[in-house]
PDB file of N, CA and C in Angstrom:
ATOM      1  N   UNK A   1     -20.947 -10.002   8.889  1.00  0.00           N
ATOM      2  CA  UNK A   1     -20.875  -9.979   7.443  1.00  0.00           C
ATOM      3  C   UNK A   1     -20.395  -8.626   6.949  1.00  0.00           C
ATOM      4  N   UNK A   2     -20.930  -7.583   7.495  1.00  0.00           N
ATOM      5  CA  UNK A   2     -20.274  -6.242   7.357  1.00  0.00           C
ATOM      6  C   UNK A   2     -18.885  -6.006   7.309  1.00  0.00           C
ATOM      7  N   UNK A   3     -18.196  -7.156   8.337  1.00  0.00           N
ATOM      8  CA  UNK A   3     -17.074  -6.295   8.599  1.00  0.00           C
ATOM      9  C   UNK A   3     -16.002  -7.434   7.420  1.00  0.00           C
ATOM     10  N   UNK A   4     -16.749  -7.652   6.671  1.00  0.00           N
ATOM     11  CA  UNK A   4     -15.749  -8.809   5.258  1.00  0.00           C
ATOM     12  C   UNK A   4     -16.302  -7.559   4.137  1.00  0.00           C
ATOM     13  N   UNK A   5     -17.092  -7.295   3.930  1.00  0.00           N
ATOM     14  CA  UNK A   5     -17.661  -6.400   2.967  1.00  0.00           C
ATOM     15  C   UNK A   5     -16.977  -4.900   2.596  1.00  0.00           C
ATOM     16  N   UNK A   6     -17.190  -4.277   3.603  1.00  0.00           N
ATOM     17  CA  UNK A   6     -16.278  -2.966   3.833  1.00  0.00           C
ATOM     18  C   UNK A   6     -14.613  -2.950   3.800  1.00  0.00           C
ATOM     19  N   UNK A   7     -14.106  -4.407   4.136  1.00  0.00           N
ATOM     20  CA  UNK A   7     -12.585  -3.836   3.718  1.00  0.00           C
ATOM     21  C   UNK A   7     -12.833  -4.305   2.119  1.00  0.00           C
ATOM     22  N   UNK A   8     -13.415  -5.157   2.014  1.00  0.00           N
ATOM     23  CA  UNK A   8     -13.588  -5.660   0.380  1.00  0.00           C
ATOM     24  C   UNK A   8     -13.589  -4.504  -1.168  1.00  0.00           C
ATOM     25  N   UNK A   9     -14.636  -3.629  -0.117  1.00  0.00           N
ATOM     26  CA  UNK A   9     -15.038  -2.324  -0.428  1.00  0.00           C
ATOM     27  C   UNK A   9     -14.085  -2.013  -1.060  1.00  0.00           C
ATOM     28  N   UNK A  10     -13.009  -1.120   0.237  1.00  0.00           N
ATOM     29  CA  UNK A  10     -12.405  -0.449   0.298  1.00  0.00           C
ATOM     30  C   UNK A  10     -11.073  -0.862  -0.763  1.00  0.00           C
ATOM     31  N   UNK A  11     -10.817  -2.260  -0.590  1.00  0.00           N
ATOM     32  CA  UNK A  11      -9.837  -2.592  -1.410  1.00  0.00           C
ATOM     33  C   UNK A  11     -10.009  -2.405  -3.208  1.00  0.00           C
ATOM     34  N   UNK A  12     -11.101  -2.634  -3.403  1.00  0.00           N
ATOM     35  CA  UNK A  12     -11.661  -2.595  -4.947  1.00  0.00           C
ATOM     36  C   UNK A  12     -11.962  -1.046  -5.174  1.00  0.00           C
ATOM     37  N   UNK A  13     -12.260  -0.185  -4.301  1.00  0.00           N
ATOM     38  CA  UNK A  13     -11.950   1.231  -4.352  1.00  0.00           C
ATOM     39  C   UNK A  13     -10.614   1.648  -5.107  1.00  0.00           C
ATOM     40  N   UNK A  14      -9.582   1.041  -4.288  1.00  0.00           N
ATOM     41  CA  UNK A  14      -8.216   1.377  -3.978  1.00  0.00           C
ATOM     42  C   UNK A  14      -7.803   1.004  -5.507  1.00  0.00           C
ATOM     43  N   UNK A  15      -7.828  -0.323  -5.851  1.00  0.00           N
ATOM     44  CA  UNK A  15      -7.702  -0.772  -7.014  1.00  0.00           C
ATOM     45  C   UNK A  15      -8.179  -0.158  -7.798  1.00  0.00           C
ATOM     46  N   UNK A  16      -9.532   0.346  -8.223  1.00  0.00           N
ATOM     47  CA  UNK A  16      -9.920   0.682  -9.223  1.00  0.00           C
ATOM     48  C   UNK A  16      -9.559   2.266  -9.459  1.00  0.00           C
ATOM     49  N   UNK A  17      -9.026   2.938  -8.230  1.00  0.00           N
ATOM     50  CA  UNK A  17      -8.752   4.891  -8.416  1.00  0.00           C
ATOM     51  C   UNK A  17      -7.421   4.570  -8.617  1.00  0.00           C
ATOM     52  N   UNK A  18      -6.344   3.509  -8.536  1.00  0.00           N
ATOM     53  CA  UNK A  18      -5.053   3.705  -8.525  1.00  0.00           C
ATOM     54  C   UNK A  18      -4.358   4.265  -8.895  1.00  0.00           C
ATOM     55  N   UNK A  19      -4.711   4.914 -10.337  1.00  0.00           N
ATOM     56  CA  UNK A  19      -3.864   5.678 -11.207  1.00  0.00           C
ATOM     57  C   UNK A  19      -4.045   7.099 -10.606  1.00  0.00           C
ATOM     58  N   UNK A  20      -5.367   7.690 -10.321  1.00  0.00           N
ATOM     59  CA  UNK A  20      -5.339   8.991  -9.593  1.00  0.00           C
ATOM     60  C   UNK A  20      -5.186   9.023  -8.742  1.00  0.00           C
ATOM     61  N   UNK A  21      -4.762   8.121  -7.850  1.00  0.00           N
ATOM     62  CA  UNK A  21      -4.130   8.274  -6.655  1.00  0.00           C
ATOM     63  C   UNK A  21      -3.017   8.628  -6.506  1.00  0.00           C
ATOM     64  N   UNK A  22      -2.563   7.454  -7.451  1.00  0.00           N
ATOM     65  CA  UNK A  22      -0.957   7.709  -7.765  1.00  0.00           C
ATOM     66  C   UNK A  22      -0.396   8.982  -8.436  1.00  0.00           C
ATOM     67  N   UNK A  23      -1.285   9.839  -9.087  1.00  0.00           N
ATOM     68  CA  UNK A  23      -1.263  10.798 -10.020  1.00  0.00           C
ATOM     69  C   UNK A  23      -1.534  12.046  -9.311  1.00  0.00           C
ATOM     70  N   UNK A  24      -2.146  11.564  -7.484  1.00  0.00           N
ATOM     71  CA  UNK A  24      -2.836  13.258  -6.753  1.00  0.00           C
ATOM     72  C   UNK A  24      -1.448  13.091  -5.658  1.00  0.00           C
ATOM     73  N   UNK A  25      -1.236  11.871  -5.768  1.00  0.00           N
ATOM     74  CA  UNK A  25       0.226  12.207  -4.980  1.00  0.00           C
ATOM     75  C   UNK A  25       1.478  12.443  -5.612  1.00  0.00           C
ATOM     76  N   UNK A  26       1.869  12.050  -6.687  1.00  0.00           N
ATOM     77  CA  UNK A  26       2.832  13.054  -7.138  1.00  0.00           C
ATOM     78  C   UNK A  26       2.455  14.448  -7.564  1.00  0.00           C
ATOM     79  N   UNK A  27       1.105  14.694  -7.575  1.00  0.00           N
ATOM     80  CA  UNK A  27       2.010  16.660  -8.006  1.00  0.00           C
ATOM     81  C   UNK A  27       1.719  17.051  -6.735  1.00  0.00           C
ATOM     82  N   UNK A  28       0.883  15.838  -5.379  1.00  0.00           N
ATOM     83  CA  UNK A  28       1.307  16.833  -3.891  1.00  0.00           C
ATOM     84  C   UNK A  28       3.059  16.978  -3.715  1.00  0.00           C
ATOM     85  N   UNK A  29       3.790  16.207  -3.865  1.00  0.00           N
ATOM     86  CA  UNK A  29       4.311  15.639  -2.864  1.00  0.00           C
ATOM     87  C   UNK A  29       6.100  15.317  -3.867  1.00  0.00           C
ATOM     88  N   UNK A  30       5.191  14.934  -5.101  1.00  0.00           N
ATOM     89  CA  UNK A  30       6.543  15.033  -5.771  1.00  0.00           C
ATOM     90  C   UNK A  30       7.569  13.765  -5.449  1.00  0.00           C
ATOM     91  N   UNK A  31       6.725  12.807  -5.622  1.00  0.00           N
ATOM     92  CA  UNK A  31       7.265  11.684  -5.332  1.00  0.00           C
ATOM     93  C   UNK A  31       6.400  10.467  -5.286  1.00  0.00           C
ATOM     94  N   UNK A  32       6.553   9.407  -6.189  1.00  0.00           N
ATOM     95  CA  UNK A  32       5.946   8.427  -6.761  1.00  0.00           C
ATOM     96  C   UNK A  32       5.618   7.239  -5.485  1.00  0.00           C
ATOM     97  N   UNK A  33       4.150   7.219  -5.756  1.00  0.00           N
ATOM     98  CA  UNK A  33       3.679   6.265  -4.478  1.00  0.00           C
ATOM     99  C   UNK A  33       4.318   4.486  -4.684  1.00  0.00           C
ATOM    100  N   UNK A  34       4.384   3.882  -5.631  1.00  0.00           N
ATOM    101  CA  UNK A  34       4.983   3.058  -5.967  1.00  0.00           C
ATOM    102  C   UNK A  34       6.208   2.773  -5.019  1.00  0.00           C
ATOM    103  N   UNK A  35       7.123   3.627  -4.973  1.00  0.00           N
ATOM    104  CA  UNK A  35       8.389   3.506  -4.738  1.00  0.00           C
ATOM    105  C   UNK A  35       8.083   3.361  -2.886  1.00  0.00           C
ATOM    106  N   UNK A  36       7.453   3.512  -2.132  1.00  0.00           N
ATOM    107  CA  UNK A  36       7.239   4.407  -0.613  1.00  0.00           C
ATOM    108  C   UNK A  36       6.578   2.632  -0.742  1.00  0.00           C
ATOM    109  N   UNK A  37       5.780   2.083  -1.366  1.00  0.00           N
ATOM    110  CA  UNK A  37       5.087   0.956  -1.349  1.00  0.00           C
ATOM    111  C   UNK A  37       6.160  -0.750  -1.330  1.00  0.00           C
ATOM    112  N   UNK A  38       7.179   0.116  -2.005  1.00  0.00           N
ATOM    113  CA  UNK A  38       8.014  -1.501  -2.038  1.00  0.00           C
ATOM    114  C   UNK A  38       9.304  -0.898  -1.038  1.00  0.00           C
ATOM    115  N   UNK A  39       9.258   0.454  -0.632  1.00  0.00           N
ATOM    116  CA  UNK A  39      10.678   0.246   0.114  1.00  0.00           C
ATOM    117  C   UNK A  39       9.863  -0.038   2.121  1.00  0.00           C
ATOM    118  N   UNK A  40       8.722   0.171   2.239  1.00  0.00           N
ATOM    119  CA  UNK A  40       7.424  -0.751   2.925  1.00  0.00           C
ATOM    120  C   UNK A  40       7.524  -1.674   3.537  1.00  0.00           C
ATOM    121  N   UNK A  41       7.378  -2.536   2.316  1.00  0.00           N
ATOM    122  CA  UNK A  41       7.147  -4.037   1.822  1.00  0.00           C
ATOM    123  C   UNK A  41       8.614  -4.508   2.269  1.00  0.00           C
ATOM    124  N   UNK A  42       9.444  -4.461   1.392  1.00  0.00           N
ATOM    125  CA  UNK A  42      10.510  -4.521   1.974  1.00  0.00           C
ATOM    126  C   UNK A  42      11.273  -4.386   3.602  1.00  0.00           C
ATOM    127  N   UNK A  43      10.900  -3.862   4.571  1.00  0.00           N
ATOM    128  CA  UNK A  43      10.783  -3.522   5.498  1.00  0.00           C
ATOM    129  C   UNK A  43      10.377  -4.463   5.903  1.00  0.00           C
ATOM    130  N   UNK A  44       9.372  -4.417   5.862  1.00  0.00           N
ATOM    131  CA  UNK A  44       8.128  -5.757   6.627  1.00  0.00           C
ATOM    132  C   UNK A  44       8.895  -6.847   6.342  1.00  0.00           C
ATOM    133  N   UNK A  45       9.217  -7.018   5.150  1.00  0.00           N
ATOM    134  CA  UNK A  45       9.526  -8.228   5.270  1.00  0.00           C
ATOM    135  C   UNK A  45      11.104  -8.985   5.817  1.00  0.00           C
ATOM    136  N   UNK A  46      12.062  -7.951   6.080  1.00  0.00           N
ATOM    137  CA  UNK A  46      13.418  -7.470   6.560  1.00  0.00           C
ATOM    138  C   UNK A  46      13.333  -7.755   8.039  1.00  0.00           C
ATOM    139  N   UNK A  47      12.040  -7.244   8.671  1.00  0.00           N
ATOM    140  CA  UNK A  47      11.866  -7.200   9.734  1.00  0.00           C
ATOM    141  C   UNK A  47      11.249  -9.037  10.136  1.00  0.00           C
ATOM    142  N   UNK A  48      10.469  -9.459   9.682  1.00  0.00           N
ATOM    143  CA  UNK A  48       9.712 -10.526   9.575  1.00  0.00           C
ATOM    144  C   UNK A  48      11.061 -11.616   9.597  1.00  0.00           C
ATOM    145  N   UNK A  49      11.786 -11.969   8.677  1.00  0.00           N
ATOM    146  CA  UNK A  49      13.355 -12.435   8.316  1.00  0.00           C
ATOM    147  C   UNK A  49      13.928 -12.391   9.663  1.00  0.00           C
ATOM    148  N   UNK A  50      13.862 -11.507  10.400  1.00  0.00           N
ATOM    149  CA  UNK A  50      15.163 -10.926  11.144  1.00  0.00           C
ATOM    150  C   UNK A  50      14.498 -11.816  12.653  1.00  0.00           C
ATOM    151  N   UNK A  51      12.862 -11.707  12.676  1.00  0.00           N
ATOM    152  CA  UNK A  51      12.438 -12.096  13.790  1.00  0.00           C
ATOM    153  C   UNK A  51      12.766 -13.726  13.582  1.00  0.00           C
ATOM    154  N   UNK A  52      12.181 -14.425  12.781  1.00  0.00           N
ATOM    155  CA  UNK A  52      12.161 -15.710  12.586  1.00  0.00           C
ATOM    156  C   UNK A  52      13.770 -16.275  12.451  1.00  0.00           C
ATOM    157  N   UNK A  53      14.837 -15.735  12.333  1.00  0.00           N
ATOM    158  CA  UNK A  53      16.080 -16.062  12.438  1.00  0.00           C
ATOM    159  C   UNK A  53      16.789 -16.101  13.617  1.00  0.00           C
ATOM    160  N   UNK A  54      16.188 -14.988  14.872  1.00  0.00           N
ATOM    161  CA  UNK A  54      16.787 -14.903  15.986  1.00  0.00           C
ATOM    162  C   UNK A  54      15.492 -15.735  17.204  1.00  0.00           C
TER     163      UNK A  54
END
């Protein structure tokens, strides 16, 4: 039961700090977490496409 709880956790964490997250990584880093998240996603799913076609 623990181990459904803790990513649950963690996800509603994630969700709920999003904006300062997003806000402690651009003035590290200087570059918007958003963008690193869909070019990702994209990936994964490029890759995923590429397997199921060959």
């Amino acid at each position: 039961m623990l181990k459904f709880i803790i990513p649950a956790l963690i996800v509603f964490l994630i969700v709920l700090f999003w904006e300062k997250i997003n806000e402690y990584i651009e003035t590290q880093f200087n570059i918007k977490i958003n963008y690193i998240i869909l070019i990702v996603f994209l990936i994964v799913l490029g890759i995923i496409f590429a397997l199921l076609y060959f």
